[in-house]
Protein backbone atom coordinates (compact mmCIF):
# COMPACT_ATOMS: atom_id res chain seq x y z
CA UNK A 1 0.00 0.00 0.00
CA UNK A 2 1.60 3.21 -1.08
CA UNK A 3 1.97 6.19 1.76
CA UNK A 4 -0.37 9.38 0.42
CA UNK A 5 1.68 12.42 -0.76
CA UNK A 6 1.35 15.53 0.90
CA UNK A 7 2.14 19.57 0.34
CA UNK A 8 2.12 22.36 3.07
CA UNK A 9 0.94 25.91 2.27
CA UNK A 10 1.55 28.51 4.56
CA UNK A 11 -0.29 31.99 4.45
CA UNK A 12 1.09 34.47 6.16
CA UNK A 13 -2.26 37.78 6.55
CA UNK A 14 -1.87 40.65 8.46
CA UNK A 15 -4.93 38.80 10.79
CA UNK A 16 -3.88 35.43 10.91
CA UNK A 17 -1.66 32.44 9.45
CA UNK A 18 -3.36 29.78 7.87
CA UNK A 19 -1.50 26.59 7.06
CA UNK A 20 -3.06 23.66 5.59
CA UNK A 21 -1.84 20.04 4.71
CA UNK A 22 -2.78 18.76 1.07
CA UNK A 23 -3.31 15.68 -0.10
CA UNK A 24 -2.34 15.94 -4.14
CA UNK A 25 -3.31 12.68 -5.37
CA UNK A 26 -6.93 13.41 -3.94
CA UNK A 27 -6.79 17.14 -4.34
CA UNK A 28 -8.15 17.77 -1.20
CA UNK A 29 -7.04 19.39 2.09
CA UNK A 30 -6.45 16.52 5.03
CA UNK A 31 -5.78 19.26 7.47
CA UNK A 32 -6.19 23.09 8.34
CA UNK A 33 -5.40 25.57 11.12
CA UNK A 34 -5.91 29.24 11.44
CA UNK A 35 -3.87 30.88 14.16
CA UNK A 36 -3.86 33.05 16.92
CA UNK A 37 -7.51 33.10 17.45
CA UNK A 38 -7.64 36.40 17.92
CA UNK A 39 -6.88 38.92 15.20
CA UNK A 40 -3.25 39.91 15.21
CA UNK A 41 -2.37 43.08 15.86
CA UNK A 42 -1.48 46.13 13.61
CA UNK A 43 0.71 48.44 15.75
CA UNK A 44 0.53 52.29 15.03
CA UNK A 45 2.89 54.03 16.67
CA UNK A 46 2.09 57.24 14.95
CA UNK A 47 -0.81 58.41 12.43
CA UNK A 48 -0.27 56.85 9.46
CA UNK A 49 2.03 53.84 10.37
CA UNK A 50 1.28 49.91 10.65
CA UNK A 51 3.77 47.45 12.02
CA UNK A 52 3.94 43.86 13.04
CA UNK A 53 6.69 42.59 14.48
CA UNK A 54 8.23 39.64 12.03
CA UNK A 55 8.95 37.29 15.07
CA UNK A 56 5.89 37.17 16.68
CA UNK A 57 4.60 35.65 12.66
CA UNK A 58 7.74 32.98 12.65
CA UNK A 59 5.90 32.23 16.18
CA UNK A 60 2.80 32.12 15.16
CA UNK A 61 3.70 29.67 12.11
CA UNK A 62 6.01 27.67 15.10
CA UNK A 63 2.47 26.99 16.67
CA UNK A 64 0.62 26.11 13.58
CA UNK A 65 2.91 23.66 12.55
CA UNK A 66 3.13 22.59 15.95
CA UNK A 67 -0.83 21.80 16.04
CA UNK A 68 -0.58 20.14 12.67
CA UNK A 69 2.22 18.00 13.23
CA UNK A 70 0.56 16.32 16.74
CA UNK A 71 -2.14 15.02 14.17
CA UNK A 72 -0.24 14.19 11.41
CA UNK A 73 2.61 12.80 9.92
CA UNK A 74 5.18 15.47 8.76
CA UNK A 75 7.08 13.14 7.37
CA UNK A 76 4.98 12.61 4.16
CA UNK A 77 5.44 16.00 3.33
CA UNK A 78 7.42 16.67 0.14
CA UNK A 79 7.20 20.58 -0.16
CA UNK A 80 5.75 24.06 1.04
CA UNK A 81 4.60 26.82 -0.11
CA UNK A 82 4.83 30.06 1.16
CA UNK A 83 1.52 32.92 0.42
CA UNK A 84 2.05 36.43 2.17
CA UNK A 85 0.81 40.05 3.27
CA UNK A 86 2.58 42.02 0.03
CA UNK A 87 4.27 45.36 -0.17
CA UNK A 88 5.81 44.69 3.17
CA UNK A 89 9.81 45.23 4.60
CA UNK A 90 10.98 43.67 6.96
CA UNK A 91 14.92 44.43 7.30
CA UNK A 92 17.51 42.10 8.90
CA UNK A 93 21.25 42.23 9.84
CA UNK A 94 24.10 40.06 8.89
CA UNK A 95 22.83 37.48 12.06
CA UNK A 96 19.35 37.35 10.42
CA UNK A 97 17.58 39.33 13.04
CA UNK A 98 14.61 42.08 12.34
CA UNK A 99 16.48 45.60 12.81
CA UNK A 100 13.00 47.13 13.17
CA UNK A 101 9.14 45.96 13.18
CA UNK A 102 8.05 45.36 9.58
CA UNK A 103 6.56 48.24 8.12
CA UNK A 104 3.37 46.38 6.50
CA UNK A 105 1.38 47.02 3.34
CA UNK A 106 -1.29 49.45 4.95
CA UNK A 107 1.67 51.79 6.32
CA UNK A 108 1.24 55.55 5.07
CA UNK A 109 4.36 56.86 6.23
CA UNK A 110 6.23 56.85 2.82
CA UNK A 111 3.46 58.25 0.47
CA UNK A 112 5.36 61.66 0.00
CA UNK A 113 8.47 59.42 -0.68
CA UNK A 114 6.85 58.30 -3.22
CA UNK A 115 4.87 61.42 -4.63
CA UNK A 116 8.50 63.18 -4.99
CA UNK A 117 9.95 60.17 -6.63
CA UNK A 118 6.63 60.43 -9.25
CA UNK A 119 7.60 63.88 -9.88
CA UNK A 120 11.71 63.39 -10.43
CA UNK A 121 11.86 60.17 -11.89
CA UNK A 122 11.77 60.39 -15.79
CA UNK A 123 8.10 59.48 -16.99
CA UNK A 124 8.74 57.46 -19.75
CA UNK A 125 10.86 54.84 -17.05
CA UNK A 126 7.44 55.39 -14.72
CA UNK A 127 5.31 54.31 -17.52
CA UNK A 128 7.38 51.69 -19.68
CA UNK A 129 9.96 49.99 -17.29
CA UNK A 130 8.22 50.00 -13.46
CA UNK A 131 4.31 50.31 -14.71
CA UNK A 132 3.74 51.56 -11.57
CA UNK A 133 5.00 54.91 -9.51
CA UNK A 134 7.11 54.49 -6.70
CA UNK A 135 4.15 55.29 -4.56
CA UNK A 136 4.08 53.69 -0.97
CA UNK A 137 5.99 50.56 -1.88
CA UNK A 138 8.61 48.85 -0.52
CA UNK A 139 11.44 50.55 -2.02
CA UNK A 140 9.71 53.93 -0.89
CA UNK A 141 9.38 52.26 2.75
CA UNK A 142 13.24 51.46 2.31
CA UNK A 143 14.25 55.23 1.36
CA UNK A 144 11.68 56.40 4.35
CA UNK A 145 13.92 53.84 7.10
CA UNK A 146 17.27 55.41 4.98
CA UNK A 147 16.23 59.58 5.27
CA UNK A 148 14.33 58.57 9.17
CA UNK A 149 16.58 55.91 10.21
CA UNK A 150 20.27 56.15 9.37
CA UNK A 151 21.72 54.26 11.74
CA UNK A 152 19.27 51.34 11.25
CA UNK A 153 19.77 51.25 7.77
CA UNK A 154 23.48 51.19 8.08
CA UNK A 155 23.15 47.90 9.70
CA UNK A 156 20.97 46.50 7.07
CA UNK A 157 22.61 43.43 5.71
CA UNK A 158 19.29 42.25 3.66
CA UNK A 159 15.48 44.02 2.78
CA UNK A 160 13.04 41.30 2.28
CA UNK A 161 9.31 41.28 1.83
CA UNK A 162 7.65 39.21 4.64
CA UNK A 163 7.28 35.71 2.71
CA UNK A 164 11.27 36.12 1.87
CA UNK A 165 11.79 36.90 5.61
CA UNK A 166 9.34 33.00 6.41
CA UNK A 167 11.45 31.08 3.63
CA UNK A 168 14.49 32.50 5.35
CA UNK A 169 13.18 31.04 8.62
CA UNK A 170 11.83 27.68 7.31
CA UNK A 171 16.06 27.70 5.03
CA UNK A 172 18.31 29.39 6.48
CA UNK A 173 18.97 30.58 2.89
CA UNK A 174 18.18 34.59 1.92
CA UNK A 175 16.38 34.94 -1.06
CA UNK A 176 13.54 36.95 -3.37
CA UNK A 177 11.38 36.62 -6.43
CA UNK A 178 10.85 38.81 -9.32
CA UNK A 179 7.30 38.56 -8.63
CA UNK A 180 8.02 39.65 -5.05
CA UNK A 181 10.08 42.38 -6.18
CA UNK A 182 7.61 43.85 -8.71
CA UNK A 183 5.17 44.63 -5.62
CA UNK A 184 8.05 46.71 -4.26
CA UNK A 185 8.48 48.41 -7.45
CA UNK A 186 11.73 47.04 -7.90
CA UNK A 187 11.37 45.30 -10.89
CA UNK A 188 12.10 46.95 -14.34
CA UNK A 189 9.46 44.83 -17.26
CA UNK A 190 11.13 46.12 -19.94
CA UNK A 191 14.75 44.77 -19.32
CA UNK A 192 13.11 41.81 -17.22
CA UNK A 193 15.51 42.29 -14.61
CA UNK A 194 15.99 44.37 -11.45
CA UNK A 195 15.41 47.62 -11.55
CA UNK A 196 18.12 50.05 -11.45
CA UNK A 197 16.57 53.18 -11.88
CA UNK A 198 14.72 52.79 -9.01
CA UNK A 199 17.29 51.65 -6.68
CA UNK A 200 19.87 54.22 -8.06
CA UNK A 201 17.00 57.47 -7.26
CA UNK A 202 16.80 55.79 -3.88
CA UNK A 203 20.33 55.76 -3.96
CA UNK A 204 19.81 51.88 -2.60
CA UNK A 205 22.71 49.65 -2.40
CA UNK A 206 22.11 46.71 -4.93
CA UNK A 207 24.10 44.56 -2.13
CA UNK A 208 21.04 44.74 0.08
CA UNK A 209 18.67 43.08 -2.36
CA UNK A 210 18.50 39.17 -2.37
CA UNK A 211 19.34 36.78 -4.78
CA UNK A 212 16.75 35.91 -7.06
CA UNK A 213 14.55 32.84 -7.25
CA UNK A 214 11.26 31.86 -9.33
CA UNK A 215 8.22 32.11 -7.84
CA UNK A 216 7.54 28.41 -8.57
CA UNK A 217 10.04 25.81 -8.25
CA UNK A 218 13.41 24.91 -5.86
CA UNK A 219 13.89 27.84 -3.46
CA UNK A 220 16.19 25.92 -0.90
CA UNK A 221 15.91 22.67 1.31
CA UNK A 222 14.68 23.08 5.45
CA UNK A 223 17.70 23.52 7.73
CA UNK A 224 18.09 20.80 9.68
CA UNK A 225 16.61 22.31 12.54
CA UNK A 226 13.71 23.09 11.01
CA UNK A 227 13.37 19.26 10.09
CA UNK A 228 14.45 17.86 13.59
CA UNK A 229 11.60 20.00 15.50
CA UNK A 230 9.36 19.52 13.34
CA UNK A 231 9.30 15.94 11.75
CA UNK A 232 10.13 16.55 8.07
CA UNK A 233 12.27 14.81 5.54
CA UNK A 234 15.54 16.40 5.05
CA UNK A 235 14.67 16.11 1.29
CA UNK A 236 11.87 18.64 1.82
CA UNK A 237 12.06 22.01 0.15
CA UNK A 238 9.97 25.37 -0.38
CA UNK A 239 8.88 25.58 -3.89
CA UNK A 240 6.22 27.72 -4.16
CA UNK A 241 6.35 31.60 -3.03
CA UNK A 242 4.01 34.69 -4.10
CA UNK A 243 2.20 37.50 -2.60
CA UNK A 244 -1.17 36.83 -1.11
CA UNK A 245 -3.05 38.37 -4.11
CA UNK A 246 -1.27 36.50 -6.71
CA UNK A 247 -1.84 33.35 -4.52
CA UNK A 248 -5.50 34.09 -4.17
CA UNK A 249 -5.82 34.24 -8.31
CA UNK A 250 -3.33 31.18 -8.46
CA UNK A 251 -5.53 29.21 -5.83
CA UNK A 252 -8.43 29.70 -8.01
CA UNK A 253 -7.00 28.93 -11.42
CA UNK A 254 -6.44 32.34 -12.12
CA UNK A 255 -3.81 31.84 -14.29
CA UNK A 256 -4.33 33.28 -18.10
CA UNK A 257 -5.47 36.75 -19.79
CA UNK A 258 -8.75 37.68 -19.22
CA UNK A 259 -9.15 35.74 -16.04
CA UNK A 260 -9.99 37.56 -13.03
CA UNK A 261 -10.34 36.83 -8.88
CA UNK A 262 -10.97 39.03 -5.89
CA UNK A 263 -11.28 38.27 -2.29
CA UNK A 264 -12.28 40.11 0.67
CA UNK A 265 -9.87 39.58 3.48
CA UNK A 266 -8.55 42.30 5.69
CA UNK A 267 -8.46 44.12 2.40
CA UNK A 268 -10.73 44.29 -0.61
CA UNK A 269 -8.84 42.95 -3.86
CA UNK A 270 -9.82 42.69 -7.47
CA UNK A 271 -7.33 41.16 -9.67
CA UNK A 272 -7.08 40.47 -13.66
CA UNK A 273 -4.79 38.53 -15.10
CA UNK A 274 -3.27 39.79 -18.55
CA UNK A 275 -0.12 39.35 -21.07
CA UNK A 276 0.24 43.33 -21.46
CA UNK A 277 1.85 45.89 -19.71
CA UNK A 278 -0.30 48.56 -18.62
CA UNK A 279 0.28 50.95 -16.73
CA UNK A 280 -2.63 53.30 -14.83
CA UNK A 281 -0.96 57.52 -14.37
CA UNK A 282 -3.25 58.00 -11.42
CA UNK A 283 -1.60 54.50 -9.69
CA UNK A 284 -5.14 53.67 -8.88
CA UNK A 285 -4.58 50.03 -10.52
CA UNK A 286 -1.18 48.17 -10.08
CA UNK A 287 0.74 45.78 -12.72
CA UNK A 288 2.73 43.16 -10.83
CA UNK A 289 4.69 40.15 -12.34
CA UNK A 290 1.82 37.05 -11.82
CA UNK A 291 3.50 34.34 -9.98
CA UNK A 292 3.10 31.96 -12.88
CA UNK A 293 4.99 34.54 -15.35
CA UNK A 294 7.84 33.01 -17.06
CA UNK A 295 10.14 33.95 -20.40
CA UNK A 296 8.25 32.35 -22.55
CA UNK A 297 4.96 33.32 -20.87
CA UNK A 298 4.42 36.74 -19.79
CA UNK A 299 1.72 37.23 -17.33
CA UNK A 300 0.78 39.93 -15.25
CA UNK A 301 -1.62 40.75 -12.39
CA UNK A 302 -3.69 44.18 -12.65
CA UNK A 303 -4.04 45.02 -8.76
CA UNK A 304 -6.92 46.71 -7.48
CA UNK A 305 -6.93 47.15 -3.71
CA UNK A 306 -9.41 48.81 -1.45
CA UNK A 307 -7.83 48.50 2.04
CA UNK A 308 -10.34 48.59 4.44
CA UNK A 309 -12.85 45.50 4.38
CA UNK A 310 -12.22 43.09 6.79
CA UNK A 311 -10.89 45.04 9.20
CA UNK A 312 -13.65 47.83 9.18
CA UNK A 313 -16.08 44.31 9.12
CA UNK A 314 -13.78 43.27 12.29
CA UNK A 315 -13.89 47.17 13.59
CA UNK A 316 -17.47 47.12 13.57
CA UNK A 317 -18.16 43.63 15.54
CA UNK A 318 -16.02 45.56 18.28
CA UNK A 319 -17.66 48.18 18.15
CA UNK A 320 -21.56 46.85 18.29
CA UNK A 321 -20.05 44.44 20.61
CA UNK A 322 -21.85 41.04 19.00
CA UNK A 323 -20.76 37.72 19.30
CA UNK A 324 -19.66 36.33 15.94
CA UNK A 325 -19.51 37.12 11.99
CA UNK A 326 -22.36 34.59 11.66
CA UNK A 327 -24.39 35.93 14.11
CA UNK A 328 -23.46 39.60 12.37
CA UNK A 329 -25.02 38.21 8.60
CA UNK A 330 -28.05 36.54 10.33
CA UNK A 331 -28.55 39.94 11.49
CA UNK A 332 -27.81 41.65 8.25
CA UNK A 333 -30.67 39.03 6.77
CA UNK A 334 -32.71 40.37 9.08
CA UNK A 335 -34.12 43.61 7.47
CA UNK A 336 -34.40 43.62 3.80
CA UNK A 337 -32.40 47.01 3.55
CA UNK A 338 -30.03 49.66 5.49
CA UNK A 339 -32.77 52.07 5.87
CA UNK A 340 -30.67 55.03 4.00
CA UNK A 341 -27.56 54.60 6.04
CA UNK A 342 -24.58 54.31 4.12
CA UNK A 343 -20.82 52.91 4.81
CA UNK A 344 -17.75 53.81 3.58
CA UNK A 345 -14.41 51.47 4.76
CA UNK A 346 -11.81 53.70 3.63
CA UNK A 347 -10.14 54.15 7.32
CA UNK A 348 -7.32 51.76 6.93
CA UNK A 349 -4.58 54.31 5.33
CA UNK A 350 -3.98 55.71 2.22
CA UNK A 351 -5.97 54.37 -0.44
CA UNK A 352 -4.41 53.71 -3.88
CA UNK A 353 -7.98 53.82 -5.23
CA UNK A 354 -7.85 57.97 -5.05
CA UNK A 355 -4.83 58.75 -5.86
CA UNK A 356 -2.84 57.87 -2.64
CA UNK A 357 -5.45 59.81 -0.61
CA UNK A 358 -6.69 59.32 2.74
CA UNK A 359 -10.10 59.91 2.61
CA UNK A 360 -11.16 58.21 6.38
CA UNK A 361 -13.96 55.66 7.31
CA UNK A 362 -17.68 57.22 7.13
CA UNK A 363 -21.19 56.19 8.55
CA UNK A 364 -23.57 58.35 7.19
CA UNK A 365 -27.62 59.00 7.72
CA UNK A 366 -27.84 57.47 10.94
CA UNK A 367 -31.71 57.87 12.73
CA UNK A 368 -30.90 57.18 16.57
CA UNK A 369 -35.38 56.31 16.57
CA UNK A 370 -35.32 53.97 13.52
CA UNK A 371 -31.46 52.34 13.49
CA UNK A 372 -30.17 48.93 14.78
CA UNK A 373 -27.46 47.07 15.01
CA UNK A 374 -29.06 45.40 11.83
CA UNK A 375 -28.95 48.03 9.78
CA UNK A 376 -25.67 48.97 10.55
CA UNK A 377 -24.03 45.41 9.36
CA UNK A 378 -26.15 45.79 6.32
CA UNK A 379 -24.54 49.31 5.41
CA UNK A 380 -21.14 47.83 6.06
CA UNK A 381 -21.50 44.88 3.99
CA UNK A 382 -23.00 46.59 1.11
CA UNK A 383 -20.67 49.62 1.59
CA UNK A 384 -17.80 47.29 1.16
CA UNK A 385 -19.35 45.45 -1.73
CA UNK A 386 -19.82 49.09 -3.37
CA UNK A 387 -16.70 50.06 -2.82
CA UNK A 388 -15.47 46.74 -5.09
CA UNK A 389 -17.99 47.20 -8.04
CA UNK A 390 -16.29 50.98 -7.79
CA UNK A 391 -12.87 49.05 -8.69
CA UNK A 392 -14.62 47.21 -11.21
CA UNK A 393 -16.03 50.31 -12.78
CA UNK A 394 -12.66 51.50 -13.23
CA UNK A 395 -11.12 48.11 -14.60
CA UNK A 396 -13.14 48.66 -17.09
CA UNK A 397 -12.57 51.74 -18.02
CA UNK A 398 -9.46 50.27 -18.89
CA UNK A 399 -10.48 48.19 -21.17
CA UNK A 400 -10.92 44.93 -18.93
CA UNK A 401 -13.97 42.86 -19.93
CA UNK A 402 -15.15 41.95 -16.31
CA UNK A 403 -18.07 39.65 -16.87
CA UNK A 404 -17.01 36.82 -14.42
CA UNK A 405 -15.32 37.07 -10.91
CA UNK A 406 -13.59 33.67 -8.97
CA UNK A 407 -13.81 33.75 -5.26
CA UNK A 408 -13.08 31.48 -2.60
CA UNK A 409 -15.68 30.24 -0.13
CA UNK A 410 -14.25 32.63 2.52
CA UNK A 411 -14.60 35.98 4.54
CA UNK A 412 -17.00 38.15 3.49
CA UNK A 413 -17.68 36.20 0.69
CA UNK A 414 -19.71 34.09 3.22
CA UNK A 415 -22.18 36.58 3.82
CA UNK A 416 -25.47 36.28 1.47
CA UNK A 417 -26.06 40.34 1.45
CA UNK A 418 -22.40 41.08 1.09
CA UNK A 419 -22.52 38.40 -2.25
CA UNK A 420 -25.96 39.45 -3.52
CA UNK A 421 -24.87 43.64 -3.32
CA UNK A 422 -21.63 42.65 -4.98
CA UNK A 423 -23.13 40.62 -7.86
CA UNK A 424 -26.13 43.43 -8.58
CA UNK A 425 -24.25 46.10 -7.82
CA UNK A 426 -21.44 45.32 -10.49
CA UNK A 427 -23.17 42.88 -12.95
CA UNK A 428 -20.97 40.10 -12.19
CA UNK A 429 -21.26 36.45 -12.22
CA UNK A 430 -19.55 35.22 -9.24
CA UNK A 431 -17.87 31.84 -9.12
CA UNK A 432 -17.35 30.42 -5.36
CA UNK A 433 -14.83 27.58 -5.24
CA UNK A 434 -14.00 25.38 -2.30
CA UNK A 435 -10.43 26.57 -1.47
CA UNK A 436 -8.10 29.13 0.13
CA UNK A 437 -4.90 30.54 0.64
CA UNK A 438 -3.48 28.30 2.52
CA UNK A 439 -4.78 25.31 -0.15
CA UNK A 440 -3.46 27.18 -2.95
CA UNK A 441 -0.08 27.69 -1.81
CA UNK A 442 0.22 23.49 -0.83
CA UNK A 443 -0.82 22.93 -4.40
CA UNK A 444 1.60 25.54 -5.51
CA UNK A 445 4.00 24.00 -3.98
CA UNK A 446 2.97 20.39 -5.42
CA UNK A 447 3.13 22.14 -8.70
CA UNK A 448 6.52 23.39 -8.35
CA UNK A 449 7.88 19.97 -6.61
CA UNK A 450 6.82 18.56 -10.14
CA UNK A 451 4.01 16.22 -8.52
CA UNK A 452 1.63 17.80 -11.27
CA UNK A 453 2.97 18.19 -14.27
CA UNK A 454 1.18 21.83 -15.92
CA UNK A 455 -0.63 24.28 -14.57
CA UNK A 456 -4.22 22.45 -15.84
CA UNK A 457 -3.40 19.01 -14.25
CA UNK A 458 -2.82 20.76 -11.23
CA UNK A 459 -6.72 22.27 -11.03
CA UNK A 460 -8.48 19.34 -12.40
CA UNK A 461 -9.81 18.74 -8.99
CA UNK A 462 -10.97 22.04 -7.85
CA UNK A 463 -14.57 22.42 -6.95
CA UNK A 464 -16.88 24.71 -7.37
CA UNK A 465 -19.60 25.14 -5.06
CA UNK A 466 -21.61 27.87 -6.69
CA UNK A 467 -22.36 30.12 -9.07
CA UNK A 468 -24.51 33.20 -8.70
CA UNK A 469 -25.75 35.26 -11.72
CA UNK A 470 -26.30 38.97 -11.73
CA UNK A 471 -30.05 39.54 -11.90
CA UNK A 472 -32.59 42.57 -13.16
CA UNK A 473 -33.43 43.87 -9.89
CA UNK A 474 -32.95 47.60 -9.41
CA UNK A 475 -32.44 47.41 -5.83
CA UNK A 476 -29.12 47.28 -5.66
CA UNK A 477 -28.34 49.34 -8.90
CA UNK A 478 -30.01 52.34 -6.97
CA UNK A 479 -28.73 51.79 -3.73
CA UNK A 480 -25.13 51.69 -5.37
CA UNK A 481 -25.78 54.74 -7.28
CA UNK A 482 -27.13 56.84 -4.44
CA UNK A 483 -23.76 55.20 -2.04
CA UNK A 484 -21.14 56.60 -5.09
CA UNK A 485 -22.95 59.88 -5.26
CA UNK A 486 -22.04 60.26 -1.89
CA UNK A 487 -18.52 58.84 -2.41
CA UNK A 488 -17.54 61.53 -4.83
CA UNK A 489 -17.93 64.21 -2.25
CA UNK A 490 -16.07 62.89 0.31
CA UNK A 491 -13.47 62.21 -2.11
């Protein structure tokens, strides 16, 4: 009888790590934890900033593998994969060791930074060779530590984003993708090949940057002390690493032009795959490398991010003090609308949707004689759902041809109101599929061990659950219109 063969994915979130044992040969997950129960935290020090301190996540993955590994036997494992929070730093010395919290991918601090750089860097390198301005990236992150921070950045041996900083953990070995690096702005797509113009404006030492690896495929066997504590082979290797947005498309066989995925974690993500290069002046919409981009295949990811949707879902359950998410869309079920209030989630820093502005959080046309908590969960899921047909509105003004959206059976996606605003709203026909993260980086890394042999035999077993079709009702339609007529005051 022949032992089953089995991948690890690891997804790293600004909330939470999720890391789930797959089963290939079935194509199914044997095993899944999400951990710390609680929410981790985002620490602002000062308006504007977000931190999280890269030790406490190589603890929180210690305890998740810790929990899987008392069930299960590590030892079938033949690979991981590695999905994480993107735009992040996190900068260590020549021992390894964080110099400073990481500055994550909400963090405003460095918006000027990158508003100068806009301005002085020559626009025809801004449009052709980055597709993207320097904005509040990780290179301008890396420039803020250099200008605020001298004597921490003088003891920077290596910048990595925060799924280079796991790998490191999980190796010993220091390295980056090109993928990776594109989400810093670090990547020139003209020359394929890091970018120098960026780095030289920044007046950043190339020394600093890792060496490159792909995306998928041999990044570097465990250390042995990785494998000793926590029962693997010492054949076992990480072969999969992307960004969580990326991973999200990849874990839904978002793979080709055309194709397109969103999710509604902690942030609010739509996200097109395409063989161009495009490049948006207003930075509103992103071009990244896709994680599946190769030579011969060129594939990018058109990034539209609206920060605050999880969190301002998690905000609110504080604040109304209920008892759980399901117990919030029960409630949101309960009245068949928001009774005029509306929601807008735009308090989790500077938005890349306007412009790099920070436009704040708002809960407007409250009645203290006709409100409930009720209402207020509806507003909030449908504001959130508004504010994504808003991104889709401007994909397409772009020329993408959004007629059909792939989601995983997750987060807000759970919610029947938050689905049913999102699908009238935008005239969408939404695609649920049993998977996650997590899922998507094990069979990343299953792909990039070899165990499947193309992209295609690799989703041949992916479900999907559901399908829900945009229908004729003006309900929504209205609702959305009246919601963005607001919007474009505030903004």
């Amino acid at each position: 009888m022949s032992h089953p063969v089995y991948f690890l994915g690891i997804d790293l979130g600004s909330s939470s790590v999720k890391t789930t044992l797959f089963d290939s040969e079935k194509g199914i997950t044997i095993d899944s934890i999400t951990y710390p129960d609680k929410e981790m935290k985002i620490i602002s020090k000062n308006k504007g900033w977000a931190e999280q301190d890269p030790n406490y996540w190589w603890d929180c993955i210690k305890k998740s593998l810790n929990i899987l590994k008392n069930k299960n036997d590590f030892s079938l494992v033949k690979s991981i994969g590695v999905s994480y929070q993107m735009h992040g730093l996190v900068a260590i010395d020549k021992r390894g060791k964080p110099l400073i919290p990481s500055i994550i991918w909400c963090d405003s601090r460095a918006v000027e930074i990158g508003d100068k750089a806009k301005k002085e860097i020559n626009k025809e390198i801004i449009e052709k060779n980055l597709l993207n301005s320097p904005g509040n990236f990780t290179a301008s992150k890396i420039k803020w530590v250099m200008e605020n921070d001298p004597k921490t950045y003088s003891k920077i041996y290596k910048v990595m984003l925060p799924g280079d900083y796991i790998s490191y953990k999980l190796t010993g070995e220091i390295s980056t993708t090109a993928s990776g690096l594109s989400e810093g702005t670090m990547w020139d797509f003209e020359t394929n090949s890091i970018s120098s113009d960026i780095l030289n404006h920044y007046s950043i030492d190339d020394k600093i940057i890792p060496d490159l690896v792909n995306s998928i495929g041999n990044q570097g066997n465990l250390s042995n002390k990785v494998c000793k504590k926590f029962g693997f082979n010492k054949e076992v290797s990480i072969t999969y690493r992307t960004g969580d947005q990326p991973n999200n498309a990849f874990s839904l066989n978002v793979l080709n032009p055309g194709e397109i995925a969103a999710t509604a974690g902690t942030s609010a993500v739509i996200y097109s795959v395409t063989d161009k290069n495009i490049y948006d002046r207003n930075n509103r919409i992103n071009t990244f490398l896709h994680c599946n981009s190769s030579e011969s295949k060129k594939r990018n990811g058109l990034l539209l991010c609206i920060n605050g949707s999880g969190i301002a879902f998690s905000w609110i359950k504080s604040l109304l003090n209920e008892s759980s998410y399901k117990e919030m869309d029960i409630k949101s079920e309960s009245v068949s609308s928001s009774e005029g209030i509306k929601f807008y989630s735009f308090g989790n820093g500077a938005e890349r949707l306007f412009e790099n502005k920070k436009i704040d959080s708002h809960l407007i046309g409250l009645d203290f004689n006709i409100h409930s908590n009720s209402h207020i969960i509806r507003s909030v899921l449908e504001g959130i759902a508004f504010s994504l047909t808003y991104g889709i509105e401007l994909l397409r003004k772009f020329g993408v041809d959004v007629n059909t959206v792939r989601v995983g059976n997750a987060n807000l996606f759970l919610s029947k109101v938050f689905r049913e605003a999102f699908v009238s709203s935008s005239s969408v026909k939404l695609q649920i599929y049993d998977t996650n993260g997590s899922e998507g980086a094990a069979r990343g890394a299953a792909l990039g061990y070899g165990f499947y042999k193309n992209e295609k035999e690799a989703f041949e077993q992916l479900k999907m659950i559901s399908e829900i079709n945009p229908t004729k009702e003006d309900f929504y339609n209205e609702e959305y219109t009246n919601w963005k007529g607001i919007l474009n005051k505030l903004n």
